[in-house]
C-alpha atoms as a PDB file:
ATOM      1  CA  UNK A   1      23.850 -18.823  -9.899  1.00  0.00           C
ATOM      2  CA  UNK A   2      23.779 -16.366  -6.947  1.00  0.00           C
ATOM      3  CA  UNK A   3      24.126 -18.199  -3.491  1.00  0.00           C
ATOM      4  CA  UNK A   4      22.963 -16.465   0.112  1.00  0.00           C
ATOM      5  CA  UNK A   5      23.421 -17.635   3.499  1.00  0.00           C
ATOM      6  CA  UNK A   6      22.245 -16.517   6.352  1.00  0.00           C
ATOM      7  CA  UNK A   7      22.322 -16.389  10.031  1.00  0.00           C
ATOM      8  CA  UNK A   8      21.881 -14.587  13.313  1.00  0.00           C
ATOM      9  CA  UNK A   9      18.355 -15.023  13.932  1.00  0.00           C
ATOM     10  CA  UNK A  10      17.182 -16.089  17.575  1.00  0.00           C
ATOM     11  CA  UNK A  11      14.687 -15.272  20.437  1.00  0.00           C
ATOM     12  CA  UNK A  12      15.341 -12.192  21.952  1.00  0.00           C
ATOM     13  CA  UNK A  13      13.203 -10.075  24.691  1.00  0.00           C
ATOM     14  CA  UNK A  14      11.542  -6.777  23.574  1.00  0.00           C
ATOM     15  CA  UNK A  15      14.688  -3.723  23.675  1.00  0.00           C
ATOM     16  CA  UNK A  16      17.498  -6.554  22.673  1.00  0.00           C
ATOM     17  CA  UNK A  17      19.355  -6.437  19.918  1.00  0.00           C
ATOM     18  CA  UNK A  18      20.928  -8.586  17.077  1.00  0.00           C
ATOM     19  CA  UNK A  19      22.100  -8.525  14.356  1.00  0.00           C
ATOM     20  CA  UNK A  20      21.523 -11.009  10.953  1.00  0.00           C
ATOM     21  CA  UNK A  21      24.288 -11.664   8.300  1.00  0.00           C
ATOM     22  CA  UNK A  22      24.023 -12.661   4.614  1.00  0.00           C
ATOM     23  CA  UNK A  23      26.820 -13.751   2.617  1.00  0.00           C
ATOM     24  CA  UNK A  24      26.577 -13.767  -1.062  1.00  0.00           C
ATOM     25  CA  UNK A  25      28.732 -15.436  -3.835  1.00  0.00           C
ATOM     26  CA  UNK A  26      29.256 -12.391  -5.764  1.00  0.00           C
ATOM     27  CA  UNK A  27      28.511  -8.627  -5.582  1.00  0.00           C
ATOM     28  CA  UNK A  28      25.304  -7.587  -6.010  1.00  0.00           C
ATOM     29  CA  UNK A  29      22.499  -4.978  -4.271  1.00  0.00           C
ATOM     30  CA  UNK A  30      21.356  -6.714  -1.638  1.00  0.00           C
ATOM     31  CA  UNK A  31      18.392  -6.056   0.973  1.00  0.00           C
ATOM     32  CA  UNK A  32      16.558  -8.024   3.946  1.00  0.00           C
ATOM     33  CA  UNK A  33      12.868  -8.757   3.715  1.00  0.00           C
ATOM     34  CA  UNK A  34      10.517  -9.934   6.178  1.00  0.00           C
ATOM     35  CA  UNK A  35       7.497 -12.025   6.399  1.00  0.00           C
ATOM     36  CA  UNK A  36       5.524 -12.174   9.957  1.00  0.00           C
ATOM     37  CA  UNK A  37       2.466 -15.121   9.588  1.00  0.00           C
ATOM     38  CA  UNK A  38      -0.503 -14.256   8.220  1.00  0.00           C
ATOM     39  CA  UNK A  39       1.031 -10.680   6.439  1.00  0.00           C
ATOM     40  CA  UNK A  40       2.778  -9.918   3.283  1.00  0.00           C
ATOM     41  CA  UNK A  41       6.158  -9.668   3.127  1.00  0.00           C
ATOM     42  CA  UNK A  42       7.324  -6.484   3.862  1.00  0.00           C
ATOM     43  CA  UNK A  43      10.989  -4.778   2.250  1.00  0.00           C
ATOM     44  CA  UNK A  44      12.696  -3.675   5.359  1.00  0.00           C
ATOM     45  CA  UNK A  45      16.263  -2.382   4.228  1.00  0.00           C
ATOM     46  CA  UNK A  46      18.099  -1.962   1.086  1.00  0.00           C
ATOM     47  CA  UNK A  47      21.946  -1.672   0.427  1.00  0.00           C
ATOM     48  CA  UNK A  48      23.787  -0.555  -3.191  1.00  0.00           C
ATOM     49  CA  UNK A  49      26.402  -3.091  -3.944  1.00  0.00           C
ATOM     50  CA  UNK A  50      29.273  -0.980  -3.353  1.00  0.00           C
ATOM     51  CA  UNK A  51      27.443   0.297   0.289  1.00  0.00           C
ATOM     52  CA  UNK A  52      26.988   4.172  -0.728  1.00  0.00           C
ATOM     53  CA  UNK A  53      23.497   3.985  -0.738  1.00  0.00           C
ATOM     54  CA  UNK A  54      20.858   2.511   1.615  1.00  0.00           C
ATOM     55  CA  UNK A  55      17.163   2.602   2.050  1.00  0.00           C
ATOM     56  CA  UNK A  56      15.288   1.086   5.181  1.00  0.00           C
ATOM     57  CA  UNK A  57      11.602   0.917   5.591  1.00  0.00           C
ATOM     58  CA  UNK A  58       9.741   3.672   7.876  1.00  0.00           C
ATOM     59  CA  UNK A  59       8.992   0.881  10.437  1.00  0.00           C
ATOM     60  CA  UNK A  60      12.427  -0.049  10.917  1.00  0.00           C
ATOM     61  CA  UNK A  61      13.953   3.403  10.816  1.00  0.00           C
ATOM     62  CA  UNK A  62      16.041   4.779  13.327  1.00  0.00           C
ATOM     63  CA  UNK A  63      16.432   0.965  14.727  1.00  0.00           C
ATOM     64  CA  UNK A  64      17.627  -0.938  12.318  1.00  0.00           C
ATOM     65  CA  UNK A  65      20.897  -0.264  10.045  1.00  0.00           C
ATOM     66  CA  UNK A  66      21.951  -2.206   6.822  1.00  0.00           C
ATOM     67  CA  UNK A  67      25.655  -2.345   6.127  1.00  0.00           C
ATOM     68  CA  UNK A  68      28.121  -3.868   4.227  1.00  0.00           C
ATOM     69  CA  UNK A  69      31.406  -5.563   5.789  1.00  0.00           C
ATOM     70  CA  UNK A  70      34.462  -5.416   4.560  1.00  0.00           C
ATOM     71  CA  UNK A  71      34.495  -8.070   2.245  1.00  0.00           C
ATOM     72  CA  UNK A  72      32.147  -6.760   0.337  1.00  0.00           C
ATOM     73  CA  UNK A  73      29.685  -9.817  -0.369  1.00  0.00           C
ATOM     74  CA  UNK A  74      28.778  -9.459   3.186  1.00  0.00           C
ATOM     75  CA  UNK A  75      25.742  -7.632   4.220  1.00  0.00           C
ATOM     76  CA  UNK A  76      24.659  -7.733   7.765  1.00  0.00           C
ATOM     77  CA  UNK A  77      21.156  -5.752   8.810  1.00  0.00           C
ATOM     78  CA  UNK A  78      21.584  -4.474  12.760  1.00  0.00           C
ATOM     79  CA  UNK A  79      18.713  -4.686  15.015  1.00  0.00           C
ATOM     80  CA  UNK A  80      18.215  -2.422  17.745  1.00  0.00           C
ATOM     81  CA  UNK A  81      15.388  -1.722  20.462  1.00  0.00           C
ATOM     82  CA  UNK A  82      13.764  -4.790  19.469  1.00  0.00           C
ATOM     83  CA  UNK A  83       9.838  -4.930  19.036  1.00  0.00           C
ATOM     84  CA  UNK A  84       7.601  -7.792  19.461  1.00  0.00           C
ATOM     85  CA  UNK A  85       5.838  -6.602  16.122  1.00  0.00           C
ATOM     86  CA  UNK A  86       9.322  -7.297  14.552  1.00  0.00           C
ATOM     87  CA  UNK A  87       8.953 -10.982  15.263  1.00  0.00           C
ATOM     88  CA  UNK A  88       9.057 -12.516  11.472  1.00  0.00           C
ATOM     89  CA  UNK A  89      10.896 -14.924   9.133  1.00  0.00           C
ATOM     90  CA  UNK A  90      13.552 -12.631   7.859  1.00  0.00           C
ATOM     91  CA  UNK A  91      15.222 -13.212   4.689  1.00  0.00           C
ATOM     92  CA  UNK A  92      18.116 -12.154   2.554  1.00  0.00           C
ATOM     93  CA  UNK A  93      17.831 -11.110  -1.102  1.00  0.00           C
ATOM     94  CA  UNK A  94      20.279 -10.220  -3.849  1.00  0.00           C
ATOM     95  CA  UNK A  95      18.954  -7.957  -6.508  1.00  0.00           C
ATOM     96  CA  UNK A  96      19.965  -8.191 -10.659  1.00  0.00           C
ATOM     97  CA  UNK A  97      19.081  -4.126 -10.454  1.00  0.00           C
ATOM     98  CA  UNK A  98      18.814  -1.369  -7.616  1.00  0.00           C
ATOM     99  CA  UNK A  99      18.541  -1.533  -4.113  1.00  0.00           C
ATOM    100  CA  UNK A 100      15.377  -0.166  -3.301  1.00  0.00           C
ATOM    101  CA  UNK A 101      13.072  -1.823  -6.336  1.00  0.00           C
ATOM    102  CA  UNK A 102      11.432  -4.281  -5.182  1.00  0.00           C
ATOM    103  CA  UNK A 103      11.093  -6.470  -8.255  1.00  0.00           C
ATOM    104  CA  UNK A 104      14.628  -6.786  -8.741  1.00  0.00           C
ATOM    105  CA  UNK A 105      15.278  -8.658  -6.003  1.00  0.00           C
ATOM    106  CA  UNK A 106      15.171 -12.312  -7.525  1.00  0.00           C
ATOM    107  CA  UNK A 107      17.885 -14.162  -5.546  1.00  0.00           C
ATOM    108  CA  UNK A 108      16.339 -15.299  -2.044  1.00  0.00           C
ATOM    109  CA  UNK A 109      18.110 -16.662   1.319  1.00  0.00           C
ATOM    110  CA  UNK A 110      16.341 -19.590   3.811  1.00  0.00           C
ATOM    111  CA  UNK A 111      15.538 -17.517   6.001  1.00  0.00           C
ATOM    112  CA  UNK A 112      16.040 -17.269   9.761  1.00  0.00           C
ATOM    113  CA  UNK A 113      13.435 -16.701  12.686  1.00  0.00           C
ATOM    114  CA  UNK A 114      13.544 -13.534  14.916  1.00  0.00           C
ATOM    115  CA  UNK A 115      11.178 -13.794  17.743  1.00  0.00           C
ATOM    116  CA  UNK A 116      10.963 -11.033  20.176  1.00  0.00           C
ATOM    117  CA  UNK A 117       9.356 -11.512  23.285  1.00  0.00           C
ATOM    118  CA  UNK A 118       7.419  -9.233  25.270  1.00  0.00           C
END
């Protein structure tokens, strides 16, 4: 059974940064998802499990960077120039396929809370 936990999440003010982490108890694909209330969750970045490959989402382009640490279970997504619109429950997910199909992410985190102030 795959196991994610995450953290990092916090109340920042609009142009901060920071920067979630996800540890996983194997090696899989692995992306970050987030939910803001009353909208549907939205696929933000994706990461291959060896780290080659990423995708991240059109919104979050150019701000935001997935990456892989060194031990390889350990994705982190970097958050830069930090929007109020970004404020959402953001969660970790392992996938059982690629990193950029949505339906093969099956494996979800707890989530943490970003806020971003204005």
């Amino acid at each position: 059974q795959v196991q994610l936990a995450e953290s990092g999440g916090g109340l920042v003010q609009a142009g901060d940064s920071l920067r979630l982490s996800c540890t996983a108890s194997g090696l899989y694909a692995m992306g970050w998802f987030r939910q803001a209330p009353g909208k549907e969750r939205e696929f933000v970045a994706g990461i291959s499990w060896f780290g080659d490959r990423t995708y991240h989402a059109e919104s979050v382009k150019a701000r935001f960077t997935i990456s892989r640490g060194n031990a390889k279970n350990t994705v982190y997504l970097q958050m830069n120039s930090l929007k109020p619109e970004d404020t959402a429950v953001y969660y970790c997910a392992a996938s059982n396929g690629s990193y950029y199909y949505t339906p093969d992410f099956q494996t979800w985190g707890q989530g943490t809370q970003v806020t971003v102030a204005s």
